[in-house]
PDB file of N, CA and C in Angstrom:
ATOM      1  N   UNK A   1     -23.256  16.309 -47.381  1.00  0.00           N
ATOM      2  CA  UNK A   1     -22.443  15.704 -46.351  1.00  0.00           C
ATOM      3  C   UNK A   1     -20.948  15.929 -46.584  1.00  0.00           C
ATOM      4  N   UNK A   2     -20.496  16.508 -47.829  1.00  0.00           N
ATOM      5  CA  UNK A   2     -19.427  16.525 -48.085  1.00  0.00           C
ATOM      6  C   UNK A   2     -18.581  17.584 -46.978  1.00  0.00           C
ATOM      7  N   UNK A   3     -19.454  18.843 -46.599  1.00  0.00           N
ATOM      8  CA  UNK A   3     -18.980  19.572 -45.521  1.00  0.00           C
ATOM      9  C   UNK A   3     -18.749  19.041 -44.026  1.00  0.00           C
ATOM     10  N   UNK A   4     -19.207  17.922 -43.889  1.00  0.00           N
ATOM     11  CA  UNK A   4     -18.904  17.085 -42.425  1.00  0.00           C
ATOM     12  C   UNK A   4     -17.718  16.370 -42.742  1.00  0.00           C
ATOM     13  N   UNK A   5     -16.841  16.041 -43.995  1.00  0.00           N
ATOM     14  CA  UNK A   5     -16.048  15.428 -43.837  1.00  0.00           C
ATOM     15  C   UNK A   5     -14.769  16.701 -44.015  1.00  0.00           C
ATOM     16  N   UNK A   6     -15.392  17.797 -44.735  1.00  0.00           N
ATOM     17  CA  UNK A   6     -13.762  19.089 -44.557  1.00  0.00           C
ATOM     18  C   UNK A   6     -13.909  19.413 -43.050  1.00  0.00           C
ATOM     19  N   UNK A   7     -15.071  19.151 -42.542  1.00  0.00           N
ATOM     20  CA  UNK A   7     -15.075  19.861 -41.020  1.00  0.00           C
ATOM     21  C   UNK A   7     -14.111  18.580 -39.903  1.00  0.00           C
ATOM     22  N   UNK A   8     -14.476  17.508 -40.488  1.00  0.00           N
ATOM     23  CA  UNK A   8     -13.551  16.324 -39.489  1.00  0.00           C
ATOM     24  C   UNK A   8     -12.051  16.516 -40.008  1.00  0.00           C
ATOM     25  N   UNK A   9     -12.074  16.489 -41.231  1.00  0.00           N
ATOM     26  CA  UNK A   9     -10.397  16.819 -41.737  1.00  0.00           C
ATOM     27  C   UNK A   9      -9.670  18.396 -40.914  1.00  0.00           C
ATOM     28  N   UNK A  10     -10.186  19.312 -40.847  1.00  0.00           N
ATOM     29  CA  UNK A  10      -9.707  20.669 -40.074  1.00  0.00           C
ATOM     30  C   UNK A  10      -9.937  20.689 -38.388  1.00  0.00           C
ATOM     31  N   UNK A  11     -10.568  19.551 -38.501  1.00  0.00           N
ATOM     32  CA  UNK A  11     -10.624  19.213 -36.652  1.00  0.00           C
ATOM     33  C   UNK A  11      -9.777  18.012 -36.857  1.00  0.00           C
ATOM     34  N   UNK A  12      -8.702  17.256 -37.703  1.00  0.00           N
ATOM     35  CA  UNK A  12      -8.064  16.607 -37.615  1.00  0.00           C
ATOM     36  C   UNK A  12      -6.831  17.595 -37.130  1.00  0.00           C
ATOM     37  N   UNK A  13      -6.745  18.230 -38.867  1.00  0.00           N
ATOM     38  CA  UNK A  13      -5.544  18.988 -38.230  1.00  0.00           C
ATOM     39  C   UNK A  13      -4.906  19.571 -36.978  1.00  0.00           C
ATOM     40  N   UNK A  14      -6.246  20.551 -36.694  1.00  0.00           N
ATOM     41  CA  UNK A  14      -5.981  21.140 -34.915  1.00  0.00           C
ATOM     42  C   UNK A  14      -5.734  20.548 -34.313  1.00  0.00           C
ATOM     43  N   UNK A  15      -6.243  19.245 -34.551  1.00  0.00           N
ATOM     44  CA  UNK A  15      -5.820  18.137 -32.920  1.00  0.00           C
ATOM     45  C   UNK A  15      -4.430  17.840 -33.147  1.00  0.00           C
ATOM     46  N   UNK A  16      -4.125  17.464 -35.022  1.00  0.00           N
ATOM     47  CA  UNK A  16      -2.753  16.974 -34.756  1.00  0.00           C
ATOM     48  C   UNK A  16      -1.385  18.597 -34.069  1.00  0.00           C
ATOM     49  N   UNK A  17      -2.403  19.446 -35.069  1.00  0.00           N
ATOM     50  CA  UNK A  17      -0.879  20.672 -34.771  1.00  0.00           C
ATOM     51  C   UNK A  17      -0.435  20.818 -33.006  1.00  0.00           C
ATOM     52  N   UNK A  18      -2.211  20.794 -32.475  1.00  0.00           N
ATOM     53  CA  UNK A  18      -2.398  21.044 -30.860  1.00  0.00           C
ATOM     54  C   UNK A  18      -1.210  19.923 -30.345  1.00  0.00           C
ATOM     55  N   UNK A  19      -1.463  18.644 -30.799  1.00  0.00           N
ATOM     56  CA  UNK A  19      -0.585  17.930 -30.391  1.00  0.00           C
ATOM     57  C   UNK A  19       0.961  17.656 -30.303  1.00  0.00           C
ATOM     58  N   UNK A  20       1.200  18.207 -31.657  1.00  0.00           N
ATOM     59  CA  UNK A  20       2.662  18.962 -31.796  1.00  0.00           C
ATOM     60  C   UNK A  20       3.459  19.670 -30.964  1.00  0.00           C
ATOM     61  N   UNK A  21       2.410  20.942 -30.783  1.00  0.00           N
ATOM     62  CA  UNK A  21       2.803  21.860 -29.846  1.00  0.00           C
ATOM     63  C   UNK A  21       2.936  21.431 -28.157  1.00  0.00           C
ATOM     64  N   UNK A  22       1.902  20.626 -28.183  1.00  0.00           N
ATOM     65  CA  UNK A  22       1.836  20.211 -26.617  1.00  0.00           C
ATOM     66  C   UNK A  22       3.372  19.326 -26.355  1.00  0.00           C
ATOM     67  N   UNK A  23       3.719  18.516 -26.661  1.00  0.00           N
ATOM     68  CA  UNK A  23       4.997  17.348 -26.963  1.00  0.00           C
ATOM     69  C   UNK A  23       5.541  18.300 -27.356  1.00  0.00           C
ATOM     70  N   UNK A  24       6.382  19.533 -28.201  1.00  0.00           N
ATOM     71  CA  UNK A  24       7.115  20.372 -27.693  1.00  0.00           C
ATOM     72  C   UNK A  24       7.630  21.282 -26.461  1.00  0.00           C
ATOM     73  N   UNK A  25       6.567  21.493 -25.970  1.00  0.00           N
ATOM     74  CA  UNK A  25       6.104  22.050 -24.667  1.00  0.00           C
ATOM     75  C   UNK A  25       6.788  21.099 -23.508  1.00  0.00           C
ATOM     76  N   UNK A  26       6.388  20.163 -23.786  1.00  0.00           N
ATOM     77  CA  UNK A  26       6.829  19.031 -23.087  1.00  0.00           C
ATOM     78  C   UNK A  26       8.462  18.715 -23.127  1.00  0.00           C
ATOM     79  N   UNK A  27       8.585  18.684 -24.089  1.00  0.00           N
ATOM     80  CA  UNK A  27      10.577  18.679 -24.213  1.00  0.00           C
ATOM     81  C   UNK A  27      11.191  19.301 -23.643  1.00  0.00           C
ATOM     82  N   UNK A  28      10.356  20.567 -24.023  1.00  0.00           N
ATOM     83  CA  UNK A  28      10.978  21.951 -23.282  1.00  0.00           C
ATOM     84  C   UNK A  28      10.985  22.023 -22.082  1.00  0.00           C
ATOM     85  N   UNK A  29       9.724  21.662 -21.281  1.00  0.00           N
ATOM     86  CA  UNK A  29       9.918  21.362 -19.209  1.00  0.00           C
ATOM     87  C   UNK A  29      10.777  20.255 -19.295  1.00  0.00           C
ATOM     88  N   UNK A  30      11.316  19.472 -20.225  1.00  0.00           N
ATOM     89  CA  UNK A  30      12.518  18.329 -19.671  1.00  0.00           C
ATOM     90  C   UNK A  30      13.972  19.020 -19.397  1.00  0.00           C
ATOM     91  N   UNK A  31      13.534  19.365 -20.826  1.00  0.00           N
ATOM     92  CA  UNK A  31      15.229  20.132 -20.892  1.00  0.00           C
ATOM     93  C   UNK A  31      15.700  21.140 -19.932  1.00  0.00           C
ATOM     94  N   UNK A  32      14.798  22.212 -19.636  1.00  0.00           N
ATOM     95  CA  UNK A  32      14.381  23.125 -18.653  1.00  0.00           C
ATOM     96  C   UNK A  32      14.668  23.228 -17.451  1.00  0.00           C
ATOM     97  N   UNK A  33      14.042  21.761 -16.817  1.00  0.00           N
ATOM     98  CA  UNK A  33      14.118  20.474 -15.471  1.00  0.00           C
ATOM     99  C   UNK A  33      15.701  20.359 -15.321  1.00  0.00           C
ATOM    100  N   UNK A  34      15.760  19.834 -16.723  1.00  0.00           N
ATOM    101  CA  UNK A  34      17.544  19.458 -16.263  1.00  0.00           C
ATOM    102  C   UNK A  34      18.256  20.508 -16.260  1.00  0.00           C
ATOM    103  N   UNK A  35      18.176  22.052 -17.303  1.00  0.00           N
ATOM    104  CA  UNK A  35      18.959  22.738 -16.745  1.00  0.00           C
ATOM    105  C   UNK A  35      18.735  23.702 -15.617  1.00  0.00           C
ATOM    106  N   UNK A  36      17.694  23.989 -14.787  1.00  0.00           N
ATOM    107  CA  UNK A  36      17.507  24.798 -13.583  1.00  0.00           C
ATOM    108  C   UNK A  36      17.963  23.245 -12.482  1.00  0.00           C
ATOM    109  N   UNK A  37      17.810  21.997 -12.468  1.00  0.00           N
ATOM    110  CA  UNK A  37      18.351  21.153 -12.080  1.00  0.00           C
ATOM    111  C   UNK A  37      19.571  20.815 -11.533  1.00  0.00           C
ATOM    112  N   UNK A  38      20.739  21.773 -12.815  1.00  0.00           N
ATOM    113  CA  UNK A  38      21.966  21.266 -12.676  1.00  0.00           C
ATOM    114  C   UNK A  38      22.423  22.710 -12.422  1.00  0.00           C
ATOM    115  N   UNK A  39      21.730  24.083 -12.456  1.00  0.00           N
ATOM    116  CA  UNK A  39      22.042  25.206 -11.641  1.00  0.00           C
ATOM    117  C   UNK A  39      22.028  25.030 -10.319  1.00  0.00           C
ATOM    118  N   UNK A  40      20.894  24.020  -9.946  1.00  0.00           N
ATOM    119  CA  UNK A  40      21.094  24.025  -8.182  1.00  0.00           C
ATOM    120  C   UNK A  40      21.719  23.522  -8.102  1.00  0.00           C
ATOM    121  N   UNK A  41      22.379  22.347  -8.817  1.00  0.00           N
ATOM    122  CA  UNK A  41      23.583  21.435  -8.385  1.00  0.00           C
ATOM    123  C   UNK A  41      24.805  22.398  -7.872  1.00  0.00           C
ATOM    124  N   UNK A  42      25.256  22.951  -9.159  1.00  0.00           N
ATOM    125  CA  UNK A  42      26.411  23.616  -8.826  1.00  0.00           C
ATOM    126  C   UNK A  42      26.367  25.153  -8.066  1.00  0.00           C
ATOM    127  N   UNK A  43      25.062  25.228  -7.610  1.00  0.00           N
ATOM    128  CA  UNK A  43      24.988  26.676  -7.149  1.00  0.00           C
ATOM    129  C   UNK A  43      25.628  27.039  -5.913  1.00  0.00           C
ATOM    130  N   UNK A  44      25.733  28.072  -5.156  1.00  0.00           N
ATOM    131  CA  UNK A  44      26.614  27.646  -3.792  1.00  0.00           C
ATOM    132  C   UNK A  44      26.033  27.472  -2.928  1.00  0.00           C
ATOM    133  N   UNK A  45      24.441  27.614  -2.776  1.00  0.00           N
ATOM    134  CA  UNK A  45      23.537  26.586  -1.804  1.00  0.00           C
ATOM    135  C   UNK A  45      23.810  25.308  -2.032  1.00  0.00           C
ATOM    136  N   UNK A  46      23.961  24.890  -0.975  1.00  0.00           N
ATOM    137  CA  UNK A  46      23.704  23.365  -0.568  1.00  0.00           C
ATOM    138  C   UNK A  46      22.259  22.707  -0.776  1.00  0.00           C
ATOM    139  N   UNK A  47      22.205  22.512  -1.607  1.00  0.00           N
ATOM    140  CA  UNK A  47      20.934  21.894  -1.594  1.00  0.00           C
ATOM    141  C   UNK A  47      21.396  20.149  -1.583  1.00  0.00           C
ATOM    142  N   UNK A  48      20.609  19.304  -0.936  1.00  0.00           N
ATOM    143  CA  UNK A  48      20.626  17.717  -0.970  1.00  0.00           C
ATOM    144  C   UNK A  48      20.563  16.898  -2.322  1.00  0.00           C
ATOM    145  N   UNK A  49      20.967  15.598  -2.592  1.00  0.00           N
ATOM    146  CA  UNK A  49      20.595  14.974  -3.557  1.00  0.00           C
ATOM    147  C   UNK A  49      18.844  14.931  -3.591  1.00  0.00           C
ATOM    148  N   UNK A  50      18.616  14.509  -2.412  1.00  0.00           N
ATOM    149  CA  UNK A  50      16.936  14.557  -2.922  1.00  0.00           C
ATOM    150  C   UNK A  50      16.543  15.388  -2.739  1.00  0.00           C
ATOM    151  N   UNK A  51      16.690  16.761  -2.872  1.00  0.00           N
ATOM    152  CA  UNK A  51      16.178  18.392  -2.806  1.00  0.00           C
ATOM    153  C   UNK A  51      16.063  18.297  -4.523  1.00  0.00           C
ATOM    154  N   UNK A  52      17.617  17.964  -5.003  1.00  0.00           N
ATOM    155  CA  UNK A  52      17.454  18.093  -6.488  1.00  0.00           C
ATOM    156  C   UNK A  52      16.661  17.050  -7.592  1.00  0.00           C
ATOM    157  N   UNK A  53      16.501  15.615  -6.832  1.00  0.00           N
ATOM    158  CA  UNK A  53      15.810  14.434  -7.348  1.00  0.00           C
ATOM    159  C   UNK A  53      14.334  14.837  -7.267  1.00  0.00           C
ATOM    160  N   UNK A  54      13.895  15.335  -6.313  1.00  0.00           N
ATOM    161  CA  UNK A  54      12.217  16.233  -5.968  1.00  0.00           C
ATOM    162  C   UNK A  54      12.002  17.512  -7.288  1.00  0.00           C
ATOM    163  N   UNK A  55      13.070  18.381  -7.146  1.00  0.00           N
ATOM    164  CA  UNK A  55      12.894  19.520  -8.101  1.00  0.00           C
ATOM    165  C   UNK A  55      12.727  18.711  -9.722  1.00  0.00           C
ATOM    166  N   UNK A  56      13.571  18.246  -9.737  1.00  0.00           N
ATOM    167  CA  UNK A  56      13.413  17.848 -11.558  1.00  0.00           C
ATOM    168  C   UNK A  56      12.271  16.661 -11.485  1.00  0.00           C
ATOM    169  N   UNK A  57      11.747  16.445 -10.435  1.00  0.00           N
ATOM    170  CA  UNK A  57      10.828  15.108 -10.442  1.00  0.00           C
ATOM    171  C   UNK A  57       9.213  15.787 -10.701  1.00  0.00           C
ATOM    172  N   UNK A  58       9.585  17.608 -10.359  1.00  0.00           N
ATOM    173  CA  UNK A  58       8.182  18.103 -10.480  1.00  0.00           C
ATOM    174  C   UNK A  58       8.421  18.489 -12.188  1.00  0.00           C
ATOM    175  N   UNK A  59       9.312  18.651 -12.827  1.00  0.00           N
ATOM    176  CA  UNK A  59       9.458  18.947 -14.057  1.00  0.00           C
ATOM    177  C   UNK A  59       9.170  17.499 -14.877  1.00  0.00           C
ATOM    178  N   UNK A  60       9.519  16.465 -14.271  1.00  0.00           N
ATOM    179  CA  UNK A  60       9.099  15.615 -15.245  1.00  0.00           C
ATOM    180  C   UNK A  60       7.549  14.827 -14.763  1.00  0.00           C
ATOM    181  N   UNK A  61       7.469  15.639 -13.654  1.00  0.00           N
ATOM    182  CA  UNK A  61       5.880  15.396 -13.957  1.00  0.00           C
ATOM    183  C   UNK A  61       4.559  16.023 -14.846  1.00  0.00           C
ATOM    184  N   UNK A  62       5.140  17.139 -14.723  1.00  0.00           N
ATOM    185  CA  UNK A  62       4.831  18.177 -15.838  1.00  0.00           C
ATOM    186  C   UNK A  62       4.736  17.591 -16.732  1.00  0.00           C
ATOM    187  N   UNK A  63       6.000  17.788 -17.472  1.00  0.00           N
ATOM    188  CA  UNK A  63       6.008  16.895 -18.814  1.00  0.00           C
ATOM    189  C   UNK A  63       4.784  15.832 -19.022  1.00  0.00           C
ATOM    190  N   UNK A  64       5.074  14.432 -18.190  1.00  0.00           N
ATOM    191  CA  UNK A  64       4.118  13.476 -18.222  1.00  0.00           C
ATOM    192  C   UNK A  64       2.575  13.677 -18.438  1.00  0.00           C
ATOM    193  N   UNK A  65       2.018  14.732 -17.892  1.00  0.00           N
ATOM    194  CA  UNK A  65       0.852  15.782 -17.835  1.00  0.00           C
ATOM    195  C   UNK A  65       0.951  15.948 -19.491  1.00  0.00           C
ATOM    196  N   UNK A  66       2.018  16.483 -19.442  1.00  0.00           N
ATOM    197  CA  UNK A  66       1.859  17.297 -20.937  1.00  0.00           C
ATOM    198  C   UNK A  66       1.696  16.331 -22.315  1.00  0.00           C
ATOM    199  N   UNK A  67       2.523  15.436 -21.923  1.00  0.00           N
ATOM    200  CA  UNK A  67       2.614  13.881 -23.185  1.00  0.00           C
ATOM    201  C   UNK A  67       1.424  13.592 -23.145  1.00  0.00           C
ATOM    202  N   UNK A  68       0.478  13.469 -21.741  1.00  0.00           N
ATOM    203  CA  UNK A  68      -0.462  12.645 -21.931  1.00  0.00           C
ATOM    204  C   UNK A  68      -1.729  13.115 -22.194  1.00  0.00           C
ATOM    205  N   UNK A  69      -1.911  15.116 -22.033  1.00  0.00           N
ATOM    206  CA  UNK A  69      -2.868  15.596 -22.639  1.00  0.00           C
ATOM    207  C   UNK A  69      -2.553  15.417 -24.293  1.00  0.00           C
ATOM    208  N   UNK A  70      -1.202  15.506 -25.022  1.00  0.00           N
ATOM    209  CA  UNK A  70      -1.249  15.020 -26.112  1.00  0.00           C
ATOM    210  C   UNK A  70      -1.628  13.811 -26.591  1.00  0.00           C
ATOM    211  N   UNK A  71      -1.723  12.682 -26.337  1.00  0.00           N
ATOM    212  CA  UNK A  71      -1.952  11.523 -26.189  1.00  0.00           C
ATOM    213  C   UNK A  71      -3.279  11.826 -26.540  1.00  0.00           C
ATOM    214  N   UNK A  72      -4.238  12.040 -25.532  1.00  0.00           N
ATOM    215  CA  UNK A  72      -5.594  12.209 -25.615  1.00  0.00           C
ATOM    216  C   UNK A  72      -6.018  12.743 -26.589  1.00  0.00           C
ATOM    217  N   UNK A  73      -5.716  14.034 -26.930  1.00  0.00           N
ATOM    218  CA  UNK A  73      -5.913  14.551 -28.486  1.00  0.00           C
ATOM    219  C   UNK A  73      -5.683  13.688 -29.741  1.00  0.00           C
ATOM    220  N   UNK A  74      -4.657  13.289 -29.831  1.00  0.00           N
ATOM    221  CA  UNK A  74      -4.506  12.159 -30.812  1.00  0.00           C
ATOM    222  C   UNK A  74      -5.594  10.792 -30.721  1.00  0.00           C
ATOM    223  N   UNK A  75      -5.738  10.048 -29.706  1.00  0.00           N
ATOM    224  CA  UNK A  75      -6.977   9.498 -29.391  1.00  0.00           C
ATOM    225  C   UNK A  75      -8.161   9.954 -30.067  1.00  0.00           C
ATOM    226  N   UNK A  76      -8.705  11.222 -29.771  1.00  0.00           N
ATOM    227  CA  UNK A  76      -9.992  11.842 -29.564  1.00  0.00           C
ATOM    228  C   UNK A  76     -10.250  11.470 -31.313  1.00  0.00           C
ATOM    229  N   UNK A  77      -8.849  11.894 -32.052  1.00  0.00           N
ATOM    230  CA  UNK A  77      -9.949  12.425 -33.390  1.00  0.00           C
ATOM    231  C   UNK A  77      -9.504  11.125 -34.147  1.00  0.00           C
ATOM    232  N   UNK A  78      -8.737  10.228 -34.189  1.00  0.00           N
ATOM    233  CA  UNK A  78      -8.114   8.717 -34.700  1.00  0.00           C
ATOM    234  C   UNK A  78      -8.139   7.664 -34.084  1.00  0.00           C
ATOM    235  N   UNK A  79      -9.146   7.582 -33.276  1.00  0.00           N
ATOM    236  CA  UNK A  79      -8.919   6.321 -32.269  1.00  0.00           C
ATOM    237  C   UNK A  79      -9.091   4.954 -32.357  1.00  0.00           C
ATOM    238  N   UNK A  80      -7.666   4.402 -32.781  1.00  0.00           N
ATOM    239  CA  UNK A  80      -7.778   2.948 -33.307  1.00  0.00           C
ATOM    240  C   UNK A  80      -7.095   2.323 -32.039  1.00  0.00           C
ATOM    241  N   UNK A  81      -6.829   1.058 -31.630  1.00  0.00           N
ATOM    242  CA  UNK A  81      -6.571   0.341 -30.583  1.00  0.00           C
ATOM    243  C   UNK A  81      -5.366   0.590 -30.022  1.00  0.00           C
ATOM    244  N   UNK A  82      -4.470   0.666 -31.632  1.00  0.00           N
ATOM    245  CA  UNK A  82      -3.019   0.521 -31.061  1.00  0.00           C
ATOM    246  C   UNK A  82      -3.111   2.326 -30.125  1.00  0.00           C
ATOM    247  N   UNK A  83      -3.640   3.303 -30.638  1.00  0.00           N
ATOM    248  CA  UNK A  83      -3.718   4.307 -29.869  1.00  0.00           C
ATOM    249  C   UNK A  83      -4.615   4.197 -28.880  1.00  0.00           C
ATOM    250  N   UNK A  84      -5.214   3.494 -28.366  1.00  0.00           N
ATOM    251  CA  UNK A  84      -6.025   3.294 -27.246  1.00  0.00           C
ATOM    252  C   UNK A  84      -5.008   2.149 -26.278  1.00  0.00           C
ATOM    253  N   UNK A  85      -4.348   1.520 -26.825  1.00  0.00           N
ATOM    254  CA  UNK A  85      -3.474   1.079 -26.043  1.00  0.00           C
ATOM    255  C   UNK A  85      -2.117   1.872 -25.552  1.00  0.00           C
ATOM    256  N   UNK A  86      -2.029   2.341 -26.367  1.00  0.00           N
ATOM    257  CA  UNK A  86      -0.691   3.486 -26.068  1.00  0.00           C
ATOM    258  C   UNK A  86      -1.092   4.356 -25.263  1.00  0.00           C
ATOM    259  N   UNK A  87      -2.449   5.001 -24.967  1.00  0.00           N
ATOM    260  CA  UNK A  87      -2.798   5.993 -23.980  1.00  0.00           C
ATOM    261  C   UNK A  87      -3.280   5.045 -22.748  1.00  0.00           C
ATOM    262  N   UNK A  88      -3.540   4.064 -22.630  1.00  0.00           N
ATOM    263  CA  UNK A  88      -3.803   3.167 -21.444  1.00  0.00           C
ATOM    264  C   UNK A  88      -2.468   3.019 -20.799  1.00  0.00           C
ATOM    265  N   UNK A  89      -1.483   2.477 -21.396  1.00  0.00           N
ATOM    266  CA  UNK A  89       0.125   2.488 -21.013  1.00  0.00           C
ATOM    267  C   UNK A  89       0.114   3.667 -20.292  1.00  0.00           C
ATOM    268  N   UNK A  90       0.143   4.621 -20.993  1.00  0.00           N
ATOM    269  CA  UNK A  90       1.293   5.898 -20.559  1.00  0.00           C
ATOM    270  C   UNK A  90      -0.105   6.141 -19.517  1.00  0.00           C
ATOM    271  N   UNK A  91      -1.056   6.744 -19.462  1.00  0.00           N
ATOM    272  CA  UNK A  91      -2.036   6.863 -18.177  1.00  0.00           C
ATOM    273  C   UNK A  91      -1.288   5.712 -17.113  1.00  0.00           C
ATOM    274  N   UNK A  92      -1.295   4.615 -17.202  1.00  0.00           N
ATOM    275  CA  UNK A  92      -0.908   3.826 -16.303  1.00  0.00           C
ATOM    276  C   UNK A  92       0.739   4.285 -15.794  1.00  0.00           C
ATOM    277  N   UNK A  93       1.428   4.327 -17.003  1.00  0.00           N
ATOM    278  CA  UNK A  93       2.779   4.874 -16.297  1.00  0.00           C
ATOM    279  C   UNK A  93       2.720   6.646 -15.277  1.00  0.00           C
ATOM    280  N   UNK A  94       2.242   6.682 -15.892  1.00  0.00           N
ATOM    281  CA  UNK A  94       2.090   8.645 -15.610  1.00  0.00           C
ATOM    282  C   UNK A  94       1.644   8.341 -14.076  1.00  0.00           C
ATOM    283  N   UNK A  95       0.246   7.704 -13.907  1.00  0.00           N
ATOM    284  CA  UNK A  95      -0.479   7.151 -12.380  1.00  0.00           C
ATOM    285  C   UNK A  95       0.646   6.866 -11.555  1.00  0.00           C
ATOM    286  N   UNK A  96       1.405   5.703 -12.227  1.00  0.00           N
ATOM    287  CA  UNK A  96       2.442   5.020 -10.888  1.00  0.00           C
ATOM    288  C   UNK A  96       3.563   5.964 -10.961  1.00  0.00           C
ATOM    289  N   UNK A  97       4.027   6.805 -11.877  1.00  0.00           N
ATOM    290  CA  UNK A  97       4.884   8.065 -11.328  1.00  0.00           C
ATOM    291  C   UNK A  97       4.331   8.842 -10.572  1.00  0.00           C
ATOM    292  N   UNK A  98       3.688   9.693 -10.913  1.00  0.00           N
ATOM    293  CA  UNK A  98       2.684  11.049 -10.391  1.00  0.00           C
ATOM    294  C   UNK A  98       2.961  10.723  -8.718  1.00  0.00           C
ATOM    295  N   UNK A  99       2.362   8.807  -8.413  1.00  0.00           N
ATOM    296  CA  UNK A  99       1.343   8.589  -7.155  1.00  0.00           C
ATOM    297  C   UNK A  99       2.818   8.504  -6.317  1.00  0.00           C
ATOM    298  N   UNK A 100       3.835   8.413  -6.606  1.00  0.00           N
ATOM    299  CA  UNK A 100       5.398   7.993  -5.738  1.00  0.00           C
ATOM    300  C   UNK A 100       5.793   9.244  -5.778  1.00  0.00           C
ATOM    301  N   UNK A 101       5.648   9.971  -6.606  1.00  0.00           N
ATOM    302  CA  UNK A 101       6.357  11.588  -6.648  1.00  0.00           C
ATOM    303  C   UNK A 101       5.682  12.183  -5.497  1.00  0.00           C
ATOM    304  N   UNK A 102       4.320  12.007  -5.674  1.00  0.00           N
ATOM    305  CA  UNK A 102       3.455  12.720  -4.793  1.00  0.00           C
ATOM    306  C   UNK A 102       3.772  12.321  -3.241  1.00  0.00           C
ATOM    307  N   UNK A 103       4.085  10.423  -3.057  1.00  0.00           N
ATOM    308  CA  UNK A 103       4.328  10.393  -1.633  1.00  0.00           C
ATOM    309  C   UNK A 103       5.555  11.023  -1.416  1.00  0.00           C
ATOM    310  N   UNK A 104       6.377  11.203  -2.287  1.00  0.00           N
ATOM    311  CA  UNK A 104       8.094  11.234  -1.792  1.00  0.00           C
ATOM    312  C   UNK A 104       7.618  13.265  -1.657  1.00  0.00           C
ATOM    313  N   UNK A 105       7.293  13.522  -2.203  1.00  0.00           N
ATOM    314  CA  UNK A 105       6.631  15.160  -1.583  1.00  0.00           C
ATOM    315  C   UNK A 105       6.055  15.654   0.013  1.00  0.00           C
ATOM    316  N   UNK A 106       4.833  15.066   0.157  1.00  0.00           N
ATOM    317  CA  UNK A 106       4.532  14.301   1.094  1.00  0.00           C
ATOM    318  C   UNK A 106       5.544  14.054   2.426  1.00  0.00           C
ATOM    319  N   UNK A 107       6.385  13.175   1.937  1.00  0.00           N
ATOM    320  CA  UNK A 107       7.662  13.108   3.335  1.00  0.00           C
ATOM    321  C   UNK A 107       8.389  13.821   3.381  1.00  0.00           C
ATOM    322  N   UNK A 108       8.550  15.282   2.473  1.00  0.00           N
ATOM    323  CA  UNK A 108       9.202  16.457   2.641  1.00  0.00           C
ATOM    324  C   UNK A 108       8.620  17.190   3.449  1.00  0.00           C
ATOM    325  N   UNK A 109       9.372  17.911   4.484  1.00  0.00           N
ATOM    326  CA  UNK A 109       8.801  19.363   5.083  1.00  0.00           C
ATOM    327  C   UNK A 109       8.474  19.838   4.493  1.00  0.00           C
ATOM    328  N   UNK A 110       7.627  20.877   4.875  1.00  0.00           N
ATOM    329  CA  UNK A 110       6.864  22.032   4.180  1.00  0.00           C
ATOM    330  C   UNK A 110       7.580  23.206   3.706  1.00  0.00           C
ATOM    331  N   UNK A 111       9.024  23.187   4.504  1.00  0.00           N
ATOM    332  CA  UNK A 111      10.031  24.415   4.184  1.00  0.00           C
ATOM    333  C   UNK A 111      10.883  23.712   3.095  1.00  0.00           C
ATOM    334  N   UNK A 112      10.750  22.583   2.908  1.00  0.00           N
ATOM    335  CA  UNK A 112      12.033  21.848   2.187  1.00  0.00           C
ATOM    336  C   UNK A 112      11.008  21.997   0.473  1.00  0.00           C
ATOM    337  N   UNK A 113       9.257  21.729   0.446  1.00  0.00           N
ATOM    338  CA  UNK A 113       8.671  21.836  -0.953  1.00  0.00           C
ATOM    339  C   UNK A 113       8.934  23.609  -1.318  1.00  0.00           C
ATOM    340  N   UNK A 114       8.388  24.479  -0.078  1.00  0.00           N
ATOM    341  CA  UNK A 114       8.412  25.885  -0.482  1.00  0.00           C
ATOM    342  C   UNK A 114       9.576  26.388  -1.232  1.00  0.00           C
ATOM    343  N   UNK A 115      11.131  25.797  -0.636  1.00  0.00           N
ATOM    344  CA  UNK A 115      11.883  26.136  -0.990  1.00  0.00           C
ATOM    345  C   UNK A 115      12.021  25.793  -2.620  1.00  0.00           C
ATOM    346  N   UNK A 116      11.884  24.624  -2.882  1.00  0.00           N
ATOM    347  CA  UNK A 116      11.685  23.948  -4.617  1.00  0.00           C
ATOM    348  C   UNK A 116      10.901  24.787  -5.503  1.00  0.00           C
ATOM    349  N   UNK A 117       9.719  24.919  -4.832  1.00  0.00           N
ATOM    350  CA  UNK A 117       8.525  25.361  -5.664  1.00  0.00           C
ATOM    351  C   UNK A 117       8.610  27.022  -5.841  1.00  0.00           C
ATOM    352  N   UNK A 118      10.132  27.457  -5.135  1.00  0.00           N
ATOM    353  CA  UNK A 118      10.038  29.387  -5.579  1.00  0.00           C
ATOM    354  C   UNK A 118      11.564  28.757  -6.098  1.00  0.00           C
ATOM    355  N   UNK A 119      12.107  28.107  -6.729  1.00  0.00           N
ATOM    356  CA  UNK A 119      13.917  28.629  -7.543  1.00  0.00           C
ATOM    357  C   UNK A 119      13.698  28.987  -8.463  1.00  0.00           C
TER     358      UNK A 119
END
């Protein structure tokens, strides 16, 4: 049995490195968000305040995606409460972002998302 416990320890690791990488990944669409964000700001299109509040709102949804497939990994292979509570939170936060991003999309024209979704 001693090989079921090097095999849970090297499926520890992967989950933690996977998780690393993912929450880097994730920084990176923030930072990313804000700077293609603050190119449209100052670019010489006119784009609206909420043209640019929509664009970085799909980057930090991303992100949220991305925290919270990490989340889950960490869960999967250590799952004690306080991490079962911490992924209940952020699922719950991520839900009530995602579900307002999605309506405030939604009340955009269809020329006003196309335009976001090709800069």
């Amino acid at each position: 049995m001693e090989w079921i416990e090097h095999l849970e320890l090297g499926l520890s690791s992967i989950a933690k490195l996977a998780k690393l990488g993912i929450e880097a990944i994730s920084i990176f669409c923030v930072i990313l968000g804000i700077l293609q964000t603050g190119r449209m700001a100052i670019s010489k299109n006119a784009f609206s305040f909420n043209h640019l509040r929509l664009y970085f709102g799909m980057w930090l949804q991303l992100a949220l995606e991305l925290q919270l497939g990490a989340d889950i990994l960490a869960t999967t292979v250590a799952p004690t409460f306080e991490a079962l509570y911490k992924l209940a939170i952020v699922a719950l936060i991520r839900t009530f972002l995602n579900y307002f991003l999605n309506r405030e999309f939604a009340e955009q024209s269809p020329e006003s998302i196309h335009l976001l979704r090709n800069r």
